[in-house]
Protein backbone atom coordinates (compact mmCIF):
# COMPACT_ATOMS: atom_id res chain seq x y z
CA UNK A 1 -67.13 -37.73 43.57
CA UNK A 2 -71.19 -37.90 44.07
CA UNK A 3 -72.85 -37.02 47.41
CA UNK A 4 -76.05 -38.34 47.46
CA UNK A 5 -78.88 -35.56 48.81
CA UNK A 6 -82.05 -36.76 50.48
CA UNK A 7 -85.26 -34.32 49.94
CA UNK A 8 -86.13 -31.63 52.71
CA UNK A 9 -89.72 -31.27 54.12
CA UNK A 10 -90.90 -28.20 54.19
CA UNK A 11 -91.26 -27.96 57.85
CA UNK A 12 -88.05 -26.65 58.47
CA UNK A 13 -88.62 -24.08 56.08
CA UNK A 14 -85.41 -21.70 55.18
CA UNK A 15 -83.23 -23.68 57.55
CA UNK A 16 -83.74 -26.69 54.99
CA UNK A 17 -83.15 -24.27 51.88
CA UNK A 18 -79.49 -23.16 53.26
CA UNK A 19 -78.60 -26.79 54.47
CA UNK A 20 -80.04 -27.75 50.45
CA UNK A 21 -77.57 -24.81 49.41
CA UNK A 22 -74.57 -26.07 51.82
CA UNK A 23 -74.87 -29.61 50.47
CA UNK A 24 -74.62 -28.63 46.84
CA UNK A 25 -71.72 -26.25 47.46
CA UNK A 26 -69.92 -28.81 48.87
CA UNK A 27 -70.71 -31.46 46.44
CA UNK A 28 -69.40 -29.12 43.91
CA UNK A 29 -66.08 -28.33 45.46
CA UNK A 30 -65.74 -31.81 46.13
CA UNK A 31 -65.88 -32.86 42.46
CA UNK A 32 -63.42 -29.76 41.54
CA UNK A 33 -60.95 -31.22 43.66
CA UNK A 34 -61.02 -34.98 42.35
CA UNK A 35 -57.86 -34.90 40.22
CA UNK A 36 -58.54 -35.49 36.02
CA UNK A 37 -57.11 -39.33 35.04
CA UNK A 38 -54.35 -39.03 32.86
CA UNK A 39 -54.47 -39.30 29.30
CA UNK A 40 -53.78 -43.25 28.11
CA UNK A 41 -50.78 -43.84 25.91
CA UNK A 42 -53.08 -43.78 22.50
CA UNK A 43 -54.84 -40.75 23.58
CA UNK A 44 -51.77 -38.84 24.53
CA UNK A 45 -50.36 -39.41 20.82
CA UNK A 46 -53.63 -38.45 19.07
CA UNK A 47 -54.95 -36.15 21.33
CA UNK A 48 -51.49 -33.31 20.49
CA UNK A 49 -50.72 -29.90 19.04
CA UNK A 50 -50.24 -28.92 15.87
CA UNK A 51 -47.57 -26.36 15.07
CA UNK A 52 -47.46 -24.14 11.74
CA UNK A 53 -44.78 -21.56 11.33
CA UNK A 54 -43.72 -19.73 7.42
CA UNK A 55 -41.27 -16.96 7.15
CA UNK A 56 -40.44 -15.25 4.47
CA UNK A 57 -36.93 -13.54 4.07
CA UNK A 58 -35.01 -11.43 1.55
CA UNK A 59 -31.15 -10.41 2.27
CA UNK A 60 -29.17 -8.56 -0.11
CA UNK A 61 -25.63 -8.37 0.03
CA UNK A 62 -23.35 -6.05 -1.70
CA UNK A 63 -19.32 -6.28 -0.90
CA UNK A 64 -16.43 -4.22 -2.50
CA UNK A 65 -14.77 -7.70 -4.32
CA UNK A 66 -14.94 -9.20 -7.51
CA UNK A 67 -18.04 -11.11 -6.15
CA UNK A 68 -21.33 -10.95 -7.49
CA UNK A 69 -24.41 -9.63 -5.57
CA UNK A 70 -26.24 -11.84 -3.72
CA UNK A 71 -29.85 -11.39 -3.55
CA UNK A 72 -31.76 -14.31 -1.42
CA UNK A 73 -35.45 -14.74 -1.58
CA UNK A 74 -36.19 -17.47 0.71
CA UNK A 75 -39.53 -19.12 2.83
CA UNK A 76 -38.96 -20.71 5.79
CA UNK A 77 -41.80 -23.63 6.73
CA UNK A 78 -41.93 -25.53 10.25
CA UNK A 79 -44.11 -27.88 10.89
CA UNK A 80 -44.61 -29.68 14.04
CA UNK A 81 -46.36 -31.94 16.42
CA UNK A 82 -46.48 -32.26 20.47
CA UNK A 83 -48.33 -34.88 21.74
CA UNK A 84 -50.42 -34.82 24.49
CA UNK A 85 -49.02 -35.32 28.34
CA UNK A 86 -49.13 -38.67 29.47
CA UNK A 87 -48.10 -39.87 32.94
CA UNK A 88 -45.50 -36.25 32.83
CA UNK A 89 -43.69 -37.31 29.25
CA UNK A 90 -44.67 -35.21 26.37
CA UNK A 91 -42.89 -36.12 22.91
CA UNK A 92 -42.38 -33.08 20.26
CA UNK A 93 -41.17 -33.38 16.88
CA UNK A 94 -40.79 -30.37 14.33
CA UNK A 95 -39.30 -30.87 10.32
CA UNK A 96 -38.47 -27.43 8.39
CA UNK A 97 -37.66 -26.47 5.10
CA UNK A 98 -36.00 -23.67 3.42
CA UNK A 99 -36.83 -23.09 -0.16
CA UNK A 100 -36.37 -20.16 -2.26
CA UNK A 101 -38.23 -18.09 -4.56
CA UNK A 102 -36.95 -18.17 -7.75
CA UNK A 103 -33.24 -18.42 -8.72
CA UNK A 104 -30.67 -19.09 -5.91
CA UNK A 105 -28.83 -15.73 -6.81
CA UNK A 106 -26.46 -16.04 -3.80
CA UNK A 107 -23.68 -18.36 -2.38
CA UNK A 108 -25.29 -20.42 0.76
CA UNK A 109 -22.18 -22.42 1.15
CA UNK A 110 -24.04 -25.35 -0.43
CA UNK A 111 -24.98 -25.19 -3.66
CA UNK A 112 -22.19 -24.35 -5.30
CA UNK A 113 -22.90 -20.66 -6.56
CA UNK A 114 -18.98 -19.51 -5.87
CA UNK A 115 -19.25 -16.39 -7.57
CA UNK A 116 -21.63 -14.80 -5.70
CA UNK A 117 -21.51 -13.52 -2.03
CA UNK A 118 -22.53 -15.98 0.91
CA UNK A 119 -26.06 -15.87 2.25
CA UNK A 120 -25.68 -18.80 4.85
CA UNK A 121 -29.63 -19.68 4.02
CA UNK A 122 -28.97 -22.84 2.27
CA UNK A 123 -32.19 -24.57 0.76
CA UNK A 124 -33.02 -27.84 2.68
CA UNK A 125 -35.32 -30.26 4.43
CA UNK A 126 -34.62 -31.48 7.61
CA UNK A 127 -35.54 -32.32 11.28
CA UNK A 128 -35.39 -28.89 13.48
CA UNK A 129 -36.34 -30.44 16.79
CA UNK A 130 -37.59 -33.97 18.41
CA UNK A 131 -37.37 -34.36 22.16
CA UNK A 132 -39.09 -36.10 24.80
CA UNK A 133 -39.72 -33.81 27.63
CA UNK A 134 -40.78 -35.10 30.89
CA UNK A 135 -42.96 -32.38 33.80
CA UNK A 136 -43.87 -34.67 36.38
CA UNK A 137 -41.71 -32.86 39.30
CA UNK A 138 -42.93 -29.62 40.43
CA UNK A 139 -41.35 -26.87 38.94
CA UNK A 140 -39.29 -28.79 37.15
CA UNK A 141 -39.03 -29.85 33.55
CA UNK A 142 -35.89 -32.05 32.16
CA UNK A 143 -35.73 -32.72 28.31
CA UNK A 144 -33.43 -34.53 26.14
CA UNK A 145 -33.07 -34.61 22.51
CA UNK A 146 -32.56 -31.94 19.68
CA UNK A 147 -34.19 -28.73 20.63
CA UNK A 148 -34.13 -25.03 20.24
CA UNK A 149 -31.93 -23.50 23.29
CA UNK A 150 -30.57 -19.92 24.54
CA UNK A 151 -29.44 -18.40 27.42
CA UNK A 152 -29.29 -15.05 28.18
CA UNK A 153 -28.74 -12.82 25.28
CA UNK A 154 -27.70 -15.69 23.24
CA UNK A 155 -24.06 -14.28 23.05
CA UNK A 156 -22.77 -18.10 23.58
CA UNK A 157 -25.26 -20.36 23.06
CA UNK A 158 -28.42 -19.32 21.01
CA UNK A 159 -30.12 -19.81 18.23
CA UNK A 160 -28.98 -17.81 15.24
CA UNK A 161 -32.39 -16.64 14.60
CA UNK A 162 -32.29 -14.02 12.17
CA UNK A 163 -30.89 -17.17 9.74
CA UNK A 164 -33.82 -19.02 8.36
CA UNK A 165 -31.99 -22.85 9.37
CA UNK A 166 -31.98 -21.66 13.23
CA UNK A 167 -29.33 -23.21 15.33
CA UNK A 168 -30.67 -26.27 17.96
CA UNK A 169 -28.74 -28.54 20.02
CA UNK A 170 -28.54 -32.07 21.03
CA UNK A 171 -28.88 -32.16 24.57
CA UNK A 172 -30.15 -32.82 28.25
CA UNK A 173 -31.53 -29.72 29.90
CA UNK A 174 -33.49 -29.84 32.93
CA UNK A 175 -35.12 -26.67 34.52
CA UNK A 176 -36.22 -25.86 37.89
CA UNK A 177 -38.54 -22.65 38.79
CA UNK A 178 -39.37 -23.64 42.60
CA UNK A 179 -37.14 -21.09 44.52
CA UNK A 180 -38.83 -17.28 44.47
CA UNK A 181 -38.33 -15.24 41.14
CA UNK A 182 -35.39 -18.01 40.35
CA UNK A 183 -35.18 -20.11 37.46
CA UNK A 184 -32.07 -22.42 37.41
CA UNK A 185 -30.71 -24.21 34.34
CA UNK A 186 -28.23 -26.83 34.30
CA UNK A 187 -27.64 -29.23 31.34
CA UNK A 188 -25.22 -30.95 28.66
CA UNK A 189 -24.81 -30.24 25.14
CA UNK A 190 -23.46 -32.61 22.42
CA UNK A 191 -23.80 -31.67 19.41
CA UNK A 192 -24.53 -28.30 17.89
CA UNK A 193 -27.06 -28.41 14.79
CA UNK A 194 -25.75 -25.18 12.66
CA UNK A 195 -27.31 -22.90 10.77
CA UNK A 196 -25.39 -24.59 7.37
CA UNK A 197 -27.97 -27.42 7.76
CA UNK A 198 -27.15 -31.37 7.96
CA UNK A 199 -26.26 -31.37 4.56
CA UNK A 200 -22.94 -29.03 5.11
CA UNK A 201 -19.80 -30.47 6.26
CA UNK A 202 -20.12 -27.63 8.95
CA UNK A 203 -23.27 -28.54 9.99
CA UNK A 204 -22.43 -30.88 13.12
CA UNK A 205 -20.74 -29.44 15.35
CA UNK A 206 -20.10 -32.31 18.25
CA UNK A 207 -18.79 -30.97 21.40
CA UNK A 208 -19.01 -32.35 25.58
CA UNK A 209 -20.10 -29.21 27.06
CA UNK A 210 -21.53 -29.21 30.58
CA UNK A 211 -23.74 -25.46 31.14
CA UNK A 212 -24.56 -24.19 33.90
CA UNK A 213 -27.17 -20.69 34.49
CA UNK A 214 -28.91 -19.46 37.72
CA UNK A 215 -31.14 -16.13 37.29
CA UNK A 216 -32.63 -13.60 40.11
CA UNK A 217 -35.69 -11.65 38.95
CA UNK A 218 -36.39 -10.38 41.91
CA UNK A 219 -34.54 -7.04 41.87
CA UNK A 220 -35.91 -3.80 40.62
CA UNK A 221 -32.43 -2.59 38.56
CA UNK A 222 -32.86 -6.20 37.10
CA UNK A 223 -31.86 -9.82 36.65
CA UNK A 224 -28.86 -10.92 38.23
CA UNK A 225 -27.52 -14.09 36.62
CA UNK A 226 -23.90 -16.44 37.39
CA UNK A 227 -23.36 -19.21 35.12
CA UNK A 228 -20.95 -21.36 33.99
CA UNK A 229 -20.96 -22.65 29.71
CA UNK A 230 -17.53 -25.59 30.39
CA UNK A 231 -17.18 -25.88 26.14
CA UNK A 232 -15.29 -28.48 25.44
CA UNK A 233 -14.93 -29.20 21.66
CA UNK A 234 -11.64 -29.53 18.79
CA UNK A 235 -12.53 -27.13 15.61
């Protein structure tokens, strides 16, 4: 927004000089409150986030049985890409691999190595998230694909973290924040990606699970929460 100022003579003196000063305050609040144009389609895909994440991890495991020790040396590499917002959708897509460092000296229910004790960190490439997310209600962001998910203190559905292949889920989620110190989830799971990785027969994990969770901040003792996780699966 321009607004056009015409010069001041000097006869009015400092009543000029504040009306100057008025006008150019209010030219600037006017442009601060024209709303940025959204990104275009092309600019929104090339105009993202990158996303670099490495972890390295060592677990050693020593049971009284005839098996072997296992001793897994592993690195952990994400790598991922969010594109920029355009008209509320943004798109996010993350690949990860496990590899280890040096000899597979454990049992990680995939490759075979019987003899020794299980380390589920099995050594893989494979896609760890890719949703489209869309934020174009207020307070409010729904999103449906594979992606990382937990509730609570992940006692029923989390991610497995301390594993290097973290578990995700296929699913719609939608969140709403608009009510006072209240955050409300409500979604429906699918599929469960598991930390045994695509390649496992116990990888997939399909299920029709509706969730429900509703969480209070707003109390000093702390958050009061009521939820409802309907599982609904044959294993």
């Amino acid at each position: 927004m321009k607004m056009m100022l015409t010069p001041l003579t000097a006869r009015n003196g400092q009543k000029n000089q504040k009306s100057l000063l008025v006008f150019a305050i209010g030219s600037v609040l006017a442009s601060a409150a024209t709303p940025v144009l959204s990104m275009t389609f092309t600019e929104a895909l090339t105009g993202g986030k990158v996303s670099l994440d490495v972890r390295y991890r060592y677990e050693f495991v020593d049971q009284d049985n005839p098996l072997d020790q296992a001793h897994a040396s592993t690195v952990r590499t994400r790598l991922g890409y969010r594109t920029g917002d355009f008209k509320g959708f943004e798109v996010f897509a993350e690949a990860e691999d496990v590899s280890a460092v040096g000899n597979e000296n454990y049992n990680s229910t995939i490759n075979g190595i019987t003899d020794h004790s299980v380390v589920a960190d099995p050594t893989e490439t494979e896609v760890n998230q890719i949703y489209v997310r869309y934020k174009g209600f207020s307070d409010t962001s729904l999103t449906y694909g594979r992606q990382r998910f937990a509730l609570d203190n992940h006692r029923f559905i989390g991610t497995v973290g301390w594993r290097q292949n973290e578990q995700t889920f296929d699913a719609f989620v939608g969140t709403n924040e608009s009510l006072p110190d209240t955050k409300i989830t409500a979604g429906y799971l699918y599929n469960a990606n598991r930390v045994f990785s695509d390649a496992s027969p116990n990888g997939n994990f399909p299920m029709q699970s509706p969730i429900f969770n509703a969480q209070y901040h707003g109390l000093a003792a702390g958050t009061l929460t009521t939820y409802g996780y309907l599982f609904d699966f044959t294993n």
